[in-house]
N, C-alpha and C. Protein backbone atom coordinates (compact mmCIF):
# COMPACT_ATOMS: atom_id res chain seq x y z
N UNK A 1 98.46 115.22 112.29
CA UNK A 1 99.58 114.31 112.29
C UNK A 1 99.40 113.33 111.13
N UNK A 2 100.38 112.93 110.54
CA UNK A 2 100.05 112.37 109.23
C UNK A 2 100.57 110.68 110.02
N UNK A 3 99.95 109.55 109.81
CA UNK A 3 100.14 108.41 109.66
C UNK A 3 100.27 107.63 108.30
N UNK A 4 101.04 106.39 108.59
CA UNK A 4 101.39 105.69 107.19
C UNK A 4 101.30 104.46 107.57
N UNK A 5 100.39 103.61 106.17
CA UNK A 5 100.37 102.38 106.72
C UNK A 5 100.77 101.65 105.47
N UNK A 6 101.23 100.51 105.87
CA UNK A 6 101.49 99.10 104.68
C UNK A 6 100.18 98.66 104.20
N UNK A 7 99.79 98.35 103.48
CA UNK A 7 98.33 97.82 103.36
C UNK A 7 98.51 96.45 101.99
N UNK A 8 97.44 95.55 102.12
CA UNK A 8 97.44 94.56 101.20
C UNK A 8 96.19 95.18 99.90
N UNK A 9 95.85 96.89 99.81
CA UNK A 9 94.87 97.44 99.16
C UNK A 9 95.76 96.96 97.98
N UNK A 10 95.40 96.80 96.80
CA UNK A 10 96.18 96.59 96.04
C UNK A 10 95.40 97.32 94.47
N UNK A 11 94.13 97.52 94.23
CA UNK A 11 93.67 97.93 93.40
C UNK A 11 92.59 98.83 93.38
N UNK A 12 91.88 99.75 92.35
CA UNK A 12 90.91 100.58 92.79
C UNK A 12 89.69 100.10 93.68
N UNK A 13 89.48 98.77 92.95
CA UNK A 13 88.37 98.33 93.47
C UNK A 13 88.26 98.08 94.98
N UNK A 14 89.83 97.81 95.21
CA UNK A 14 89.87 97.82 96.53
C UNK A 14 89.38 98.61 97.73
N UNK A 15 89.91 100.09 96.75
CA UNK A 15 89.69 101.19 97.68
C UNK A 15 88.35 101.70 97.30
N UNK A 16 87.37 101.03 96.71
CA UNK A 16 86.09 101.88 96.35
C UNK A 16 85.72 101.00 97.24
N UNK A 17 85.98 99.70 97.57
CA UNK A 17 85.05 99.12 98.91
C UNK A 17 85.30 100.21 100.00
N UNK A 18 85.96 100.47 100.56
CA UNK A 18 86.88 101.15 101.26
C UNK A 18 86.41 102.65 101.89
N UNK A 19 86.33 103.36 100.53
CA UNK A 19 85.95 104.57 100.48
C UNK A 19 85.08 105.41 101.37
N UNK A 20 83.90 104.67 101.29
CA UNK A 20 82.81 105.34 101.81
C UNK A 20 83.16 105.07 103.52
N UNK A 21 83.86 104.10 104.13
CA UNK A 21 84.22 103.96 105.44
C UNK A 21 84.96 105.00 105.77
N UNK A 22 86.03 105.05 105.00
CA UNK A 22 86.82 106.17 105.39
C UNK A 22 86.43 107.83 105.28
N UNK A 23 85.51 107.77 104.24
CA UNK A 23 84.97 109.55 104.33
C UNK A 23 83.95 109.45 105.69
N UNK A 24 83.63 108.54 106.23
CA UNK A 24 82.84 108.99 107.49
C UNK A 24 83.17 109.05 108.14
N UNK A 25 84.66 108.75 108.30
CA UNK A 25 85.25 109.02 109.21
C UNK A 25 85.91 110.95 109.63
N UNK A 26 85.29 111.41 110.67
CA UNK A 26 85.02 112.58 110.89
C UNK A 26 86.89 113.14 110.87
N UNK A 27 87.29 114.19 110.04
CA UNK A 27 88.10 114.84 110.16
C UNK A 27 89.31 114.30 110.00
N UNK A 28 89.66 113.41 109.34
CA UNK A 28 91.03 112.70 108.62
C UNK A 28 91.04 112.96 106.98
N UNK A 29 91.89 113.43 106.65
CA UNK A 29 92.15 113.40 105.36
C UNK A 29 93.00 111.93 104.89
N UNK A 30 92.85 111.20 103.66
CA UNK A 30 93.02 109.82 103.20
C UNK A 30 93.48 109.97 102.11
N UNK A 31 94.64 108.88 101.56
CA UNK A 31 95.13 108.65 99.98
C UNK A 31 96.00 107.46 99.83
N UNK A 32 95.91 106.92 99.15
CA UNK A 32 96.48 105.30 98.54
C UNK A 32 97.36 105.56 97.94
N UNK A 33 98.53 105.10 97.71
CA UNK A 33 99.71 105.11 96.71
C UNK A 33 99.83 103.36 96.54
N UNK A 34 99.16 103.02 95.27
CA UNK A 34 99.28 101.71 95.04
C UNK A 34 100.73 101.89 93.73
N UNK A 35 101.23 102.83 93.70
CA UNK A 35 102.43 102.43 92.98
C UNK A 35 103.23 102.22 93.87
N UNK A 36 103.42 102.36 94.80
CA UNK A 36 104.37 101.65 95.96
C UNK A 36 104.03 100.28 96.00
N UNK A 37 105.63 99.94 96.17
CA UNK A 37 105.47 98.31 96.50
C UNK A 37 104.60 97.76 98.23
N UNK A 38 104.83 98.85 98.95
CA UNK A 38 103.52 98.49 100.18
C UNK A 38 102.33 99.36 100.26
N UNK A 39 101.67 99.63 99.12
CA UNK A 39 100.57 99.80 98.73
C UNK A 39 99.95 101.15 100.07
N UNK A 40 100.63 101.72 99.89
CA UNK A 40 100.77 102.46 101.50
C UNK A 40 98.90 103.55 101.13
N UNK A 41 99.00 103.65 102.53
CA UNK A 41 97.61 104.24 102.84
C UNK A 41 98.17 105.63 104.25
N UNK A 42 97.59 106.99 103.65
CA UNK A 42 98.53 107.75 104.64
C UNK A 42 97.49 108.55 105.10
N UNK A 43 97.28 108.92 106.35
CA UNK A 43 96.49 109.17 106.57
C UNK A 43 96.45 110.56 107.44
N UNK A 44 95.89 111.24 107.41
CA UNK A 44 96.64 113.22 108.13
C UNK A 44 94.99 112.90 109.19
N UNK A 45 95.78 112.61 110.50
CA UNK A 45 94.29 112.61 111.34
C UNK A 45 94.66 112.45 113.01
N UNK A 46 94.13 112.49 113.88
CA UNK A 46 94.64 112.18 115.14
C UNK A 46 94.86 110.72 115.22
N UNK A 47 96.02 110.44 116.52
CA UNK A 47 96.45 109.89 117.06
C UNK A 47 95.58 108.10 117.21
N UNK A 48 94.46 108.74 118.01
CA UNK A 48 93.14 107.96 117.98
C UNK A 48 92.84 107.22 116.89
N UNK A 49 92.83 108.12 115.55
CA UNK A 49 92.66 107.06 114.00
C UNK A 49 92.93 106.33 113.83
N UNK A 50 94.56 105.90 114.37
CA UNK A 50 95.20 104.76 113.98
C UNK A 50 94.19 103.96 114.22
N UNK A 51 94.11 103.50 115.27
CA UNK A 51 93.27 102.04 115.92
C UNK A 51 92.09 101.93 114.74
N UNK A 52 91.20 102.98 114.80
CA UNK A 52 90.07 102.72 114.11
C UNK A 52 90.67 102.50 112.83
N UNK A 53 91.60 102.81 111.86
CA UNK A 53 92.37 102.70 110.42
C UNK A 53 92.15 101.16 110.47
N UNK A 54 92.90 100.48 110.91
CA UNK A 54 93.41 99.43 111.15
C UNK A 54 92.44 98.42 111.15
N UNK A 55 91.46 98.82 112.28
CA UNK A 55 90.87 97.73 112.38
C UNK A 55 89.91 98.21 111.01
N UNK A 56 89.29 99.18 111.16
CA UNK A 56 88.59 99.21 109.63
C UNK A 56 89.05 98.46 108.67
N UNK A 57 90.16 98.52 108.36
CA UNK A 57 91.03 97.31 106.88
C UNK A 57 90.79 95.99 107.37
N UNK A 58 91.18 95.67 108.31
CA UNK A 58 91.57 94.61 108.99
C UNK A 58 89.56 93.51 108.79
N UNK A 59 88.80 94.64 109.25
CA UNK A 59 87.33 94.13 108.77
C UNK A 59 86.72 93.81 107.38
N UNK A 60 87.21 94.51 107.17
CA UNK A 60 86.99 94.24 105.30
C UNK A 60 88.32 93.67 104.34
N UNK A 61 88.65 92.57 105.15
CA UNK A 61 89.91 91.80 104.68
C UNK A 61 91.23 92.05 103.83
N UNK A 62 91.43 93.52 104.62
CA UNK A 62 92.56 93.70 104.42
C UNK A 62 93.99 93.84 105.32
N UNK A 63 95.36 93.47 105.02
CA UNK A 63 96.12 93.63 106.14
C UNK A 63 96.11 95.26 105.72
N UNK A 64 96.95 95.58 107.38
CA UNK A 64 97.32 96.98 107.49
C UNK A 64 97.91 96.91 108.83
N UNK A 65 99.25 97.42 108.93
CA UNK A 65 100.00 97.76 109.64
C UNK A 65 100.85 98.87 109.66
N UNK A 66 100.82 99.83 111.02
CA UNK A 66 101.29 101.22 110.71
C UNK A 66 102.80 101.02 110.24
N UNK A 67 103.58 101.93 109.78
CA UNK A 67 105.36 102.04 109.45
C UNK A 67 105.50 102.63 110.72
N UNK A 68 106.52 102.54 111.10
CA UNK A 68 107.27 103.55 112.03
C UNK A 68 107.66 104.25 111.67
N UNK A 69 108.34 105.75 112.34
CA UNK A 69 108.89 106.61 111.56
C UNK A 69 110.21 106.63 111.41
């Protein structure tokens, strides 16, 4: 299931903090589109991910909130 989030990621560096959290995360595929104006973060993973997505950003001072569909 693919999820989409708003995020305040805004630059590489951002997402190289980032990175290594999210590849350990077991069995989600991950990608940033910082040419979007909400810097979106999409994520192909179960249901369950969300929560952990979220708060993961949310720990390393970033916002993130899912879109609806």
């Amino acid at each position: 299931m693919i999820f989409v989030y708003k995020t305040s990621v805004s630059a590489e560096k951002d997402i190289a903090i980032l990175q290594p959290h999210l590849d350990n995360l077991s069995e989600i595929k991950w990608n940033f589109d910082l040419e979007d104006c909400d810097n979106i973060l999409r994520i192909d993973g179960k249901e369950e991910d969300s929560v952990v997505i979220v708060r993961l950003l949310h720990e390393h001072g970033f916002k993130c909130e899912e879109l609806a569909d």
